[in-house]
C-alpha atoms as a PDB file:
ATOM      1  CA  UNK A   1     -30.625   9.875  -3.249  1.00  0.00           C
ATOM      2  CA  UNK A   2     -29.792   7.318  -5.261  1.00  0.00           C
ATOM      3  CA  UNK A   3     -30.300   3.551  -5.334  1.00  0.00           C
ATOM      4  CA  UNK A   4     -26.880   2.396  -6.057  1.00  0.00           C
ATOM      5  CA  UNK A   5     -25.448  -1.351  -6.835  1.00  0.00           C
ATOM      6  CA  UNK A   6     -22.041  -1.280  -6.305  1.00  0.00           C
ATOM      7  CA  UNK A   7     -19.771  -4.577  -7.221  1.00  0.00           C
ATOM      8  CA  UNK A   8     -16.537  -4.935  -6.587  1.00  0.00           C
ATOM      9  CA  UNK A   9     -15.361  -4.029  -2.867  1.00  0.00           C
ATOM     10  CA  UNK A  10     -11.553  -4.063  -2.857  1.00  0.00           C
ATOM     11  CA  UNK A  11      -8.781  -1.497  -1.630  1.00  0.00           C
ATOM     12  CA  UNK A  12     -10.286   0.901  -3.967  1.00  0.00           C
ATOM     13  CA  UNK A  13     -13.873   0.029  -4.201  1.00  0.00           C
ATOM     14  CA  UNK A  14     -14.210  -0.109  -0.522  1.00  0.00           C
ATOM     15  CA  UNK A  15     -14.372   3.836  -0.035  1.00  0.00           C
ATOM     16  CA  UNK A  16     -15.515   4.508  -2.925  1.00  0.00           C
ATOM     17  CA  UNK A  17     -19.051   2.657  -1.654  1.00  0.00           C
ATOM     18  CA  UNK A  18     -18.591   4.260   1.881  1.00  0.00           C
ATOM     19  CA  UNK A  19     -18.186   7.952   0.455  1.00  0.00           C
ATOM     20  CA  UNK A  20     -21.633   6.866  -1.820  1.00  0.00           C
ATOM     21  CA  UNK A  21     -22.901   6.195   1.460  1.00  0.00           C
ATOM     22  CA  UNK A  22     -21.948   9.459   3.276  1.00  0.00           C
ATOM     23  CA  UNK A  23     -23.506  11.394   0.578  1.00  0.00           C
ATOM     24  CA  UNK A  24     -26.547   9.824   1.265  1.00  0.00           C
ATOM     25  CA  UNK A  25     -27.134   7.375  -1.551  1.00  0.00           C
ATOM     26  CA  UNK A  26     -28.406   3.678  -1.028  1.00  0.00           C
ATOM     27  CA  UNK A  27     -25.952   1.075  -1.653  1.00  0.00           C
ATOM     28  CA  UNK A  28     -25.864  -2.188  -2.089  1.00  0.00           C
ATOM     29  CA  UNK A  29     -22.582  -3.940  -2.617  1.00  0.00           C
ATOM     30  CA  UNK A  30     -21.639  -7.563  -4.030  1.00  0.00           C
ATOM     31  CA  UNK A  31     -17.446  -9.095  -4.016  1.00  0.00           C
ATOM     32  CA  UNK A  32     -16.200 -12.525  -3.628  1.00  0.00           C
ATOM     33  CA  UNK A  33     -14.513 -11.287  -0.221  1.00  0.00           C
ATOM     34  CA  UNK A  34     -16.027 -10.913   2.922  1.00  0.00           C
ATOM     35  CA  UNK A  35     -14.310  -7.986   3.971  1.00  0.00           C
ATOM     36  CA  UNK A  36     -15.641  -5.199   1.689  1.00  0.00           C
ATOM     37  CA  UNK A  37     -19.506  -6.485   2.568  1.00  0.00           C
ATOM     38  CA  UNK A  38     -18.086  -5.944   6.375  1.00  0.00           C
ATOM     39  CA  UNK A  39     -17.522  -2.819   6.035  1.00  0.00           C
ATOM     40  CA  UNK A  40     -20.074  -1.811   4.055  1.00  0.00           C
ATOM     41  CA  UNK A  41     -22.564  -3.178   6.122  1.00  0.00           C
ATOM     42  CA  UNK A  42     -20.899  -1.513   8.983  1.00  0.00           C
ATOM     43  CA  UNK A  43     -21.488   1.792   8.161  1.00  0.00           C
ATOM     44  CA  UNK A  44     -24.944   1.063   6.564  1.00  0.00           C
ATOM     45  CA  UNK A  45     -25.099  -0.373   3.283  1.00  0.00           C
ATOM     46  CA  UNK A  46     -26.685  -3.737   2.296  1.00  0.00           C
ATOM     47  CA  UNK A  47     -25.076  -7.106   1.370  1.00  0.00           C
ATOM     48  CA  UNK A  48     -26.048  -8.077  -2.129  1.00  0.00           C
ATOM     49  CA  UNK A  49     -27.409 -11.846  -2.603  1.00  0.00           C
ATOM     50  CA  UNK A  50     -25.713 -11.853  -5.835  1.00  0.00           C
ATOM     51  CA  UNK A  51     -24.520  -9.430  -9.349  1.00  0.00           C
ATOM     52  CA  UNK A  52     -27.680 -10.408 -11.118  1.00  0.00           C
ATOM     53  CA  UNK A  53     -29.927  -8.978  -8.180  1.00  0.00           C
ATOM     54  CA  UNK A  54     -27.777  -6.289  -7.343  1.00  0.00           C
ATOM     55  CA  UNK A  55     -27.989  -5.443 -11.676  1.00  0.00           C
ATOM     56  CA  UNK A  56     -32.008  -5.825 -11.372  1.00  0.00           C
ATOM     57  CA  UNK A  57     -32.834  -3.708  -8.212  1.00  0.00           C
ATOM     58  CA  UNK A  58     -30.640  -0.469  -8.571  1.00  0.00           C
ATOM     59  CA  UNK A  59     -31.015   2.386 -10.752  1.00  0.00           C
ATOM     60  CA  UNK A  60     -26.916   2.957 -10.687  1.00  0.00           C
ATOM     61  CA  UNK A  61     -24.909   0.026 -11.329  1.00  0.00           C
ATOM     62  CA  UNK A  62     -20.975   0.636 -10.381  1.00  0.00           C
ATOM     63  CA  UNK A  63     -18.036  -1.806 -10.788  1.00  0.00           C
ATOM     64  CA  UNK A  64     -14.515  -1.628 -10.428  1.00  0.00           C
ATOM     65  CA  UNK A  65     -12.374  -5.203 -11.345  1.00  0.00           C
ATOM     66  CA  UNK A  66      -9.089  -5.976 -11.628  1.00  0.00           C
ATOM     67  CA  UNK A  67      -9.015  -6.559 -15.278  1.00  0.00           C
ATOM     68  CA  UNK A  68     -10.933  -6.543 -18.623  1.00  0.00           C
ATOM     69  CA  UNK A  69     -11.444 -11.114 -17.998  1.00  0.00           C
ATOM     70  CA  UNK A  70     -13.623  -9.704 -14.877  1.00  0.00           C
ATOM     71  CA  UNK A  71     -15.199  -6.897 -16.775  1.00  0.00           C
ATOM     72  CA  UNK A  72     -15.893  -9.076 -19.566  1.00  0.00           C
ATOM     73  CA  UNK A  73     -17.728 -11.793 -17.517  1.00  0.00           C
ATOM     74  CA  UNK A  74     -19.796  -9.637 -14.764  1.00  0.00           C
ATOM     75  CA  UNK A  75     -21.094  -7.202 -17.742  1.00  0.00           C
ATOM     76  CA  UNK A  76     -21.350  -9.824 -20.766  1.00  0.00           C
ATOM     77  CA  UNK A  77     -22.372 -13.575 -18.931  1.00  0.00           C
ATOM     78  CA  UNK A  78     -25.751 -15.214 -18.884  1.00  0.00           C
ATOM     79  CA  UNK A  79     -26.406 -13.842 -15.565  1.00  0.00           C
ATOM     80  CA  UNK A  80     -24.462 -10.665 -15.572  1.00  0.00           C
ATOM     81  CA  UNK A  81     -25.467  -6.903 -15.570  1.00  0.00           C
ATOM     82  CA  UNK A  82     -26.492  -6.352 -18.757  1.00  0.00           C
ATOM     83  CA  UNK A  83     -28.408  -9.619 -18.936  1.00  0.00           C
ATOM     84  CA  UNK A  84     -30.283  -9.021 -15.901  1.00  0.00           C
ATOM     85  CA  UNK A  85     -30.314  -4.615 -15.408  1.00  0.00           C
ATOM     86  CA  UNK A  86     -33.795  -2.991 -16.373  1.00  0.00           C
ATOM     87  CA  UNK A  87     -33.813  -0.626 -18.943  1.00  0.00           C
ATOM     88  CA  UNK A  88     -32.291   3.086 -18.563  1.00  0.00           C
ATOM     89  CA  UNK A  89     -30.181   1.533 -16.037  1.00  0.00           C
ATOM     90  CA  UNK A  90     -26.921   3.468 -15.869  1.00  0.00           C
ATOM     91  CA  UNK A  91     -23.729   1.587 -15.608  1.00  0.00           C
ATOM     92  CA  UNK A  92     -20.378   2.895 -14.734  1.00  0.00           C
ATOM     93  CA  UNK A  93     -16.922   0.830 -15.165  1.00  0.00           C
ATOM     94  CA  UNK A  94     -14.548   2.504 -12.706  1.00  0.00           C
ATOM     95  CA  UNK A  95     -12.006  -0.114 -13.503  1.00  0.00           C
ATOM     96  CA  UNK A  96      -8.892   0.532 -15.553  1.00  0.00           C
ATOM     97  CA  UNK A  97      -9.057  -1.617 -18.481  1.00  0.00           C
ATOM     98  CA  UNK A  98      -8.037  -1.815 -22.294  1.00  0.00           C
ATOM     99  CA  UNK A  99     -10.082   0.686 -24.715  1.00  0.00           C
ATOM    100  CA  UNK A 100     -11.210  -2.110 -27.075  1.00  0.00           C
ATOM    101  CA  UNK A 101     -12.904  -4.143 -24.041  1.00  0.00           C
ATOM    102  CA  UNK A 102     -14.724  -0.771 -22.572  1.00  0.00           C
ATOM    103  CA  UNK A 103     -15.803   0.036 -26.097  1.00  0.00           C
ATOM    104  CA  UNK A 104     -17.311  -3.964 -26.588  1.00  0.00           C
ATOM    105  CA  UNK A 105     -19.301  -3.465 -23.309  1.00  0.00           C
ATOM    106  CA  UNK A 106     -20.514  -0.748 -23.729  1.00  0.00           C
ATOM    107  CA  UNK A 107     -22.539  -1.646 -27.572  1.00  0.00           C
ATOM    108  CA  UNK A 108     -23.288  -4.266 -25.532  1.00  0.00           C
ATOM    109  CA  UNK A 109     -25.314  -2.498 -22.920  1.00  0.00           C
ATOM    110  CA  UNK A 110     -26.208   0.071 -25.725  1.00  0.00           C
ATOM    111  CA  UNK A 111     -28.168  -2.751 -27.468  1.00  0.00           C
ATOM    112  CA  UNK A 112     -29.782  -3.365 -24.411  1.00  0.00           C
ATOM    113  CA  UNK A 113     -30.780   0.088 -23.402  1.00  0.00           C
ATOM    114  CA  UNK A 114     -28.709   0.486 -21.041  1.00  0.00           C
ATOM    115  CA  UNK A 115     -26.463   4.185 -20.630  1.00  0.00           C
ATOM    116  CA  UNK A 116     -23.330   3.138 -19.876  1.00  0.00           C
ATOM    117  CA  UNK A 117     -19.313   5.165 -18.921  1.00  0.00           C
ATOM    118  CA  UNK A 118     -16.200   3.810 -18.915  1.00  0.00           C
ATOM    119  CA  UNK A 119     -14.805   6.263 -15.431  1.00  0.00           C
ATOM    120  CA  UNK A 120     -11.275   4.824 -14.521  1.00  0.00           C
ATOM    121  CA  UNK A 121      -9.925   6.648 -11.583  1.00  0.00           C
ATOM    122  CA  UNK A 122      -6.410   8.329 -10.660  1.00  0.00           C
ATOM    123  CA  UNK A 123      -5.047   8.891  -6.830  1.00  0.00           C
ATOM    124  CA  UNK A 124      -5.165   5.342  -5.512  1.00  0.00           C
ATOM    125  CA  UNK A 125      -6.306   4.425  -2.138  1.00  0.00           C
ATOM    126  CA  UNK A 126      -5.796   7.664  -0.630  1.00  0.00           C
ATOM    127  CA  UNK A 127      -7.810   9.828  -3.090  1.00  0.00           C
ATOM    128  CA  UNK A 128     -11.036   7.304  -3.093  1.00  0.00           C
ATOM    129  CA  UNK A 129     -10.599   7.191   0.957  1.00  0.00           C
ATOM    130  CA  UNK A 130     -10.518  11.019   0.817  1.00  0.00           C
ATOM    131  CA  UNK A 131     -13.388  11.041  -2.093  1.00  0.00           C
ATOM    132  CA  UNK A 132     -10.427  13.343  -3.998  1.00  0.00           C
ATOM    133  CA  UNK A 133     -10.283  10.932  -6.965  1.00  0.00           C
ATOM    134  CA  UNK A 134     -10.015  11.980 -10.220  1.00  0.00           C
ATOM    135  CA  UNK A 135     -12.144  10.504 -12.332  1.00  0.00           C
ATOM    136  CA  UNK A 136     -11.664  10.172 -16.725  1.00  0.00           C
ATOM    137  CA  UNK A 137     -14.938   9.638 -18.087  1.00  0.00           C
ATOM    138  CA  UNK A 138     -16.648   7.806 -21.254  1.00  0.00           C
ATOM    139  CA  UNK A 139     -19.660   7.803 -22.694  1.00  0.00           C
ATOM    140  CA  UNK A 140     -22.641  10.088 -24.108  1.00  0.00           C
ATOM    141  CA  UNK A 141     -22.916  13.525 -22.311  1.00  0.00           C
ATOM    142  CA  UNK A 142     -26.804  12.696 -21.374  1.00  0.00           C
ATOM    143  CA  UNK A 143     -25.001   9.566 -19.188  1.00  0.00           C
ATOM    144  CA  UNK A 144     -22.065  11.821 -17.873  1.00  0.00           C
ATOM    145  CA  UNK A 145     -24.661  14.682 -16.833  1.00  0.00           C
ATOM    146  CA  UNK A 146     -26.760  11.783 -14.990  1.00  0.00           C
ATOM    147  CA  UNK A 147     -23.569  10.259 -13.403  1.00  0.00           C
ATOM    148  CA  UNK A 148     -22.033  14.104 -12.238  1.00  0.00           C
ATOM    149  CA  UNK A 149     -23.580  14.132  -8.606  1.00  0.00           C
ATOM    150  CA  UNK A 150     -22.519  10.405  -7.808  1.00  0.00           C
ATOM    151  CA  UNK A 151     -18.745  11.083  -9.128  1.00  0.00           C
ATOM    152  CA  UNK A 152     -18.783  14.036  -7.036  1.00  0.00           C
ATOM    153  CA  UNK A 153     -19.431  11.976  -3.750  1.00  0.00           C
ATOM    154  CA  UNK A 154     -16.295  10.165  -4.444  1.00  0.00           C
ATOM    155  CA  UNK A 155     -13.596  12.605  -6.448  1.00  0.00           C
ATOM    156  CA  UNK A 156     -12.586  15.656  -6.590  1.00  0.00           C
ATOM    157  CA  UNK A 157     -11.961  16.319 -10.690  1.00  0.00           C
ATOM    158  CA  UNK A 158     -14.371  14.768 -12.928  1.00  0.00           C
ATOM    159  CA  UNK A 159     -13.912  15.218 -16.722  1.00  0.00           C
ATOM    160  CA  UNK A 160     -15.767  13.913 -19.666  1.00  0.00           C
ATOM    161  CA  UNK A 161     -12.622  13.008 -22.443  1.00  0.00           C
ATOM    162  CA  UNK A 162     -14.903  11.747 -24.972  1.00  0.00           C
ATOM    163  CA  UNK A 163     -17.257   9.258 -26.358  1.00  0.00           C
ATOM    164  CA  UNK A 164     -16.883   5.346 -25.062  1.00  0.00           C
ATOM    165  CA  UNK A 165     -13.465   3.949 -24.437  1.00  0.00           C
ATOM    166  CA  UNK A 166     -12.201   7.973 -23.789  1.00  0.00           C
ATOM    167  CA  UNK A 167     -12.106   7.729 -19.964  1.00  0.00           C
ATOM    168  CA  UNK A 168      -9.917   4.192 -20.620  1.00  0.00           C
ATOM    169  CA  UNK A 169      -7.535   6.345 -22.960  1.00  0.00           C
ATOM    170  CA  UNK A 170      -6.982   9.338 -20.541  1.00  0.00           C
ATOM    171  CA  UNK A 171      -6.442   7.131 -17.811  1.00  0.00           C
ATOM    172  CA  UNK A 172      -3.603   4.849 -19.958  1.00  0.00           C
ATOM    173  CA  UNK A 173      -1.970   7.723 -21.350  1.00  0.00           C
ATOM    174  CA  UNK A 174      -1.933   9.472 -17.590  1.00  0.00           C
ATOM    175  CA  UNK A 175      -0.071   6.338 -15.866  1.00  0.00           C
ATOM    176  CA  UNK A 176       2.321   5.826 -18.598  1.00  0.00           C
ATOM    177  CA  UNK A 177       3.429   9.397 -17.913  1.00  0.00           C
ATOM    178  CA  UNK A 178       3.292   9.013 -14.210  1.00  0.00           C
ATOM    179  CA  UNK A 179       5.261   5.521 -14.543  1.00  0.00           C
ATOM    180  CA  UNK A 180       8.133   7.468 -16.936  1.00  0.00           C
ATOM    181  CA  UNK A 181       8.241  10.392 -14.591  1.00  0.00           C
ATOM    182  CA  UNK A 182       8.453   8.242 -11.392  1.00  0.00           C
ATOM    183  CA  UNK A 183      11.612   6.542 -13.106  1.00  0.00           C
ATOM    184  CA  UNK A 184      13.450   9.694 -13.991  1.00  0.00           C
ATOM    185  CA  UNK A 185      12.527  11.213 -10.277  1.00  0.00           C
ATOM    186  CA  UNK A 186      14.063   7.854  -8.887  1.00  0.00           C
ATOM    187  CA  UNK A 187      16.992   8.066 -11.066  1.00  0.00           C
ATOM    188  CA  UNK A 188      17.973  11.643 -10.164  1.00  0.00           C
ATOM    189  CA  UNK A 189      17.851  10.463  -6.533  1.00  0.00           C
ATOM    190  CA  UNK A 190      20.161   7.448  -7.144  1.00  0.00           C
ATOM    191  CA  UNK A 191      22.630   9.824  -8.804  1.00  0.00           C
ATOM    192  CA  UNK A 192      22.375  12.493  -6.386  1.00  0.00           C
ATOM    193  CA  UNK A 193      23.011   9.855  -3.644  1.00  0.00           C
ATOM    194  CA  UNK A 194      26.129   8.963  -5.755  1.00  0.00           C
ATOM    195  CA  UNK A 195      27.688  12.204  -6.260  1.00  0.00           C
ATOM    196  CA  UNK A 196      27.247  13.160  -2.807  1.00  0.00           C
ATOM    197  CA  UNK A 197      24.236  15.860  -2.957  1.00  0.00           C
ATOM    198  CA  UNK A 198      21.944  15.937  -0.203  1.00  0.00           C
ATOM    199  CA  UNK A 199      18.495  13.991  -1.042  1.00  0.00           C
ATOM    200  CA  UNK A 200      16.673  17.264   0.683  1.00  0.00           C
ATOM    201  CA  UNK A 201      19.070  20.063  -1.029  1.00  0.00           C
ATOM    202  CA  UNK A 202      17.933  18.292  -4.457  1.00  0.00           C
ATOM    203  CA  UNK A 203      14.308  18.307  -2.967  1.00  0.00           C
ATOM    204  CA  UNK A 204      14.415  22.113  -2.755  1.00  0.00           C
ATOM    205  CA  UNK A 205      15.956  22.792  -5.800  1.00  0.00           C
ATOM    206  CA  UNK A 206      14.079  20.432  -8.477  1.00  0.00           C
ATOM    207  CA  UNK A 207      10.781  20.770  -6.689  1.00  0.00           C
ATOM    208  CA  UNK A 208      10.827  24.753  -8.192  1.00  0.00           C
ATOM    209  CA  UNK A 209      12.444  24.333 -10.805  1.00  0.00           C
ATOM    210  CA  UNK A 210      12.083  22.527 -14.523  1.00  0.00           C
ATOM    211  CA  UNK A 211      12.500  19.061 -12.902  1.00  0.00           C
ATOM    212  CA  UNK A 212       9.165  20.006 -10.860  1.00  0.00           C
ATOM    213  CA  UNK A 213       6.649  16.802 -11.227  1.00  0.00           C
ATOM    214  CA  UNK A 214       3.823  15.522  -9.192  1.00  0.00           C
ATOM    215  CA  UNK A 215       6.266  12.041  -8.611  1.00  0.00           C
ATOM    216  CA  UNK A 216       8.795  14.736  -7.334  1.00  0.00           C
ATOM    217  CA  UNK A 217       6.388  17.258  -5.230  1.00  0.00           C
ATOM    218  CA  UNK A 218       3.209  14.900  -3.794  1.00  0.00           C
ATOM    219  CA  UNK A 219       5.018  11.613  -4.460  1.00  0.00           C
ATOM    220  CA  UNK A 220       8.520  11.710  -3.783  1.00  0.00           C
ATOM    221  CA  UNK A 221      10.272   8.446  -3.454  1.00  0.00           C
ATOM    222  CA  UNK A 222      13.008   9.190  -1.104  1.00  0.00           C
ATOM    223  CA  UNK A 223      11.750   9.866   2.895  1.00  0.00           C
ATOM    224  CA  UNK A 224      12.093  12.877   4.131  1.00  0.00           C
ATOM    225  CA  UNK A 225      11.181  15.757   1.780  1.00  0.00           C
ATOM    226  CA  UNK A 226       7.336  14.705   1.545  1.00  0.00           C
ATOM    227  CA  UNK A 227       6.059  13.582   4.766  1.00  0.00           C
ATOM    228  CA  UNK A 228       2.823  12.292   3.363  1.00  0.00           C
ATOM    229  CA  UNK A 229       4.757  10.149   0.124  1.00  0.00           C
ATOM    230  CA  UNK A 230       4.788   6.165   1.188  1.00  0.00           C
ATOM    231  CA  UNK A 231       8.499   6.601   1.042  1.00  0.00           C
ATOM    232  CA  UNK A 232       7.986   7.370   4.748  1.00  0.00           C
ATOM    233  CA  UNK A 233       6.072   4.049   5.461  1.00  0.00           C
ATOM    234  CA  UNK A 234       8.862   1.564   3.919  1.00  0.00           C
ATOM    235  CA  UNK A 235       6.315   1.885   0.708  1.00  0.00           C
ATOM    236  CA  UNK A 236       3.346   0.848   2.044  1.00  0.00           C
ATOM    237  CA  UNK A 237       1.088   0.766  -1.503  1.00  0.00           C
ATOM    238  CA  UNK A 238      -1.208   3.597  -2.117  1.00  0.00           C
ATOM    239  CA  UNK A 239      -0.550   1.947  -5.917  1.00  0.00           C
ATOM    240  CA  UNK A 240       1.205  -1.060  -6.457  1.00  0.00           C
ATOM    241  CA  UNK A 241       4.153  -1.844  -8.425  1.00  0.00           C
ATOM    242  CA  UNK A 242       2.317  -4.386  -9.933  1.00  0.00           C
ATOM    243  CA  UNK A 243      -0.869  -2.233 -10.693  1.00  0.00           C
ATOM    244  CA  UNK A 244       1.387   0.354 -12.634  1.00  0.00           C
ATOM    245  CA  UNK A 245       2.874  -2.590 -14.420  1.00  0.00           C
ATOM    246  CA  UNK A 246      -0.984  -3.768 -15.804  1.00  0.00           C
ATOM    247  CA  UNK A 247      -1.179   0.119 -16.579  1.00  0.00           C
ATOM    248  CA  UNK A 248       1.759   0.311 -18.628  1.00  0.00           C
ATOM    249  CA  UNK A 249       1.314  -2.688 -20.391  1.00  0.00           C
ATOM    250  CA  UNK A 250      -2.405  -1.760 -21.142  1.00  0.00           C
ATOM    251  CA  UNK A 251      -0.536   1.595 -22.930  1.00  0.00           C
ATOM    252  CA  UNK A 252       1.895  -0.661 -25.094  1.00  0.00           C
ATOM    253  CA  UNK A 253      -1.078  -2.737 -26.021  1.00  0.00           C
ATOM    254  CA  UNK A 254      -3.106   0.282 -27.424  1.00  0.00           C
ATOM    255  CA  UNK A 255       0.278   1.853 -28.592  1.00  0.00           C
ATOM    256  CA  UNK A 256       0.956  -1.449 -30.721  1.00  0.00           C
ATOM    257  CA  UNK A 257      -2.868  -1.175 -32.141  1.00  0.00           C
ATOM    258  CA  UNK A 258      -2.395   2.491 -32.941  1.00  0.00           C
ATOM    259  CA  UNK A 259       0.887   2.140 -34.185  1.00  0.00           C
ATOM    260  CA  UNK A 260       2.161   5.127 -31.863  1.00  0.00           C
ATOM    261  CA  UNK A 261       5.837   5.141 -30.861  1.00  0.00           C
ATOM    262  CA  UNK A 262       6.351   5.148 -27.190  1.00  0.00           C
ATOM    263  CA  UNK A 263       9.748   4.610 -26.383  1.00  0.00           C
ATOM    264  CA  UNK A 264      10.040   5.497 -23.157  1.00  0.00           C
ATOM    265  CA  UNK A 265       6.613   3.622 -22.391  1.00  0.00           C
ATOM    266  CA  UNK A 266       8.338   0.424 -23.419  1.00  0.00           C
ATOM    267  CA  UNK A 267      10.921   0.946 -21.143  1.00  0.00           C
ATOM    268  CA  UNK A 268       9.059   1.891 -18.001  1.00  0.00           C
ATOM    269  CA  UNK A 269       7.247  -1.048 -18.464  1.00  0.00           C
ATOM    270  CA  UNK A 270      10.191  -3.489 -19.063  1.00  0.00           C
ATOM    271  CA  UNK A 271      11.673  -1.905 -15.182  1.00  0.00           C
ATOM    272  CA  UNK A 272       8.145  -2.303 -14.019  1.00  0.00           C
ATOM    273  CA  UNK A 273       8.162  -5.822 -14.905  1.00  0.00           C
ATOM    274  CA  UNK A 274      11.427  -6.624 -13.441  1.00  0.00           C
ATOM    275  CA  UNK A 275      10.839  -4.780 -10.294  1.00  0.00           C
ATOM    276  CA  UNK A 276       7.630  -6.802  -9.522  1.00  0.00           C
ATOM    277  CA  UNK A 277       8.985 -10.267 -10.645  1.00  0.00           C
ATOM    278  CA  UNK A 278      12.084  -9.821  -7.920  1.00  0.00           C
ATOM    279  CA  UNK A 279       8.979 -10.103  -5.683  1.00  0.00           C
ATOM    280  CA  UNK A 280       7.886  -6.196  -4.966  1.00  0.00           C
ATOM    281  CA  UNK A 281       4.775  -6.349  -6.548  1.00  0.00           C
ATOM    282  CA  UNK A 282       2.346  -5.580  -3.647  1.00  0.00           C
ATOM    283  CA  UNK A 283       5.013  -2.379  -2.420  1.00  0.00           C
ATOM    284  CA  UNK A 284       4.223   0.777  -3.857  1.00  0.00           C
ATOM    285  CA  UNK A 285       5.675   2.160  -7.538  1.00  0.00           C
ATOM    286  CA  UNK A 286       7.434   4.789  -6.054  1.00  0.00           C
ATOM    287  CA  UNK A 287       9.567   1.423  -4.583  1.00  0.00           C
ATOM    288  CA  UNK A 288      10.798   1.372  -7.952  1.00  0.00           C
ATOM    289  CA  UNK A 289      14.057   3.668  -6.670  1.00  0.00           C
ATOM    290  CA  UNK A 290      14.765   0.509  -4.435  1.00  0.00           C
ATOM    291  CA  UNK A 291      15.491  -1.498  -7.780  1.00  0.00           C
ATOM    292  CA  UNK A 292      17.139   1.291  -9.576  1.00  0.00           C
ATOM    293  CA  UNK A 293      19.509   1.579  -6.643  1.00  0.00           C
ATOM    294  CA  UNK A 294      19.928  -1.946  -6.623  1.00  0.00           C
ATOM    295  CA  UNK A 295      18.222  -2.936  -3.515  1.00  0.00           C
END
């Protein structure tokens, strides 16, 4: 068992702390909502007075943000992990964030002697509720092998993709091919719809054969031939429109630095962008078909 810190208790976080908790660590979490502390409390964590005593009285420190700003501040201010942690503390960033900022925080907590990952996460609410995420990891392999059995209470597929700033690059490079693919899926729909082919006849056909995808078997966006896809739940988010759209635009951003061409990156996240500003941000991506069809 371990004595865990974890800070940040949103839609994601939230499990993630209560599967810590079923596998019989000790948690104690910190967020600027009420809700998350609710139910972490409920099912027997600890409220945290605040992230500097949370940082100075657990062995395992775990965040997950919204964005690099937050990362930045609760890792790098005067009163913020690194500042306040012990040393040999081991910190893990499960939020998805650019490479340069993950690689800034962790020399940062290197200098301090503090072990840190960057672990961004794939499957969205679902997989951390189900403790089936997948997690892209960061970091030196003496901080991985340390960090192995608490990944395991909350995902399912754990890899180590390099040194720091790896996990941030896997998990970039995975969501812009996820946001392409959930464009082309949507499109084929839309045209199938258009030339008169049954949504569930194309279903059975693309699903195996070549056009076979994850967005097309686990995630289709049409209702019907994937019970379990928030198609069937008017797109209720398991991940937002406008949490793909910070994920693409975190790929451009490294694609600019690295000079990579990425084409049809650029273009998933130009849709993205116009989906969420005609005011679908919160719906799920798979919504995106909505836009492509034109409403």
């Amino acid at each position: 068992m371990a004595h865990i810190g974890f800070i940040g208790l949103g839609n994601m976080g939230t499990p993630m702390a209560l599967n810590l908790l079923k596998g019989h660590h000790a948690v104690t979490g910190f967020d600027v909502s009420p809700k998350g502390i609710e139910a972490l409390t409920s099912a027997g964590g600890t409220a945290g007075k605040s992230i500097a005593a949370i940082a100075g009285d657990s062995e395992i420190v775990i965040t997950m943000l919204p964005a690099g700003k937050e990362v930045r501040e609760v890792y790098l201010g005067r009163d913020g992990i690194i500042a306040k942690a012990k040393p040999g503390t081991l910190l893990i960033d499960c939020s998805t964030i650019d490479v340069e900022c993950a690689r800034a925080v962790a020399k940062a907590a290197d200098a301090k002697g503090l072990p840190m990952l960057d672990a961004p996460v794939s499957g969205g609410v679902g997989g951390a509720q189900g403790a089936t995420l997948t997690f892209m990891v960061g970091g030196s392999d003496e901080a991985f092998e340390r960090a192995e059995p608490v990944f395991a209470a909350m995902g399912k597929t754990i890899v180590h993709a390099g040194a720091a700033g790896a996990g941030q690059a896997a998990k970039i490079c995975n969501n812009m091919i996820l946001g392409i693919s959930m464009i082309a899926v949507s499109e084929a729909f839309v045209l199938a719809e258009k030339l008169g082919l049954d949504k569930q006849k194309l279903f059975d056909i693309s699903s195996k054969s070549s056009g076979q995808c994850w967005s097309m078997t686990s995630y289709c966006p049409v209702p019907g031939p994937v019970p379990a896809s928030p198609a069937n739940r008017d797109y209720q988010a398991g991940f937002t429109a406008a949490m793909m759209l910070k994920d693409l635009k975190l790929a451009q951003e490294a694609a600019r630095a690295g000079k990579a061409a990425t084409p049809l990156g650029r273009e998933a996240a130009a849709l993205y962008g116009k989906y969420v500003d005609s005011g679908e941000g919160g719906k799920d991506f798979s919504g995106i078909i909505r836009f492509l069809r034109g409403g």
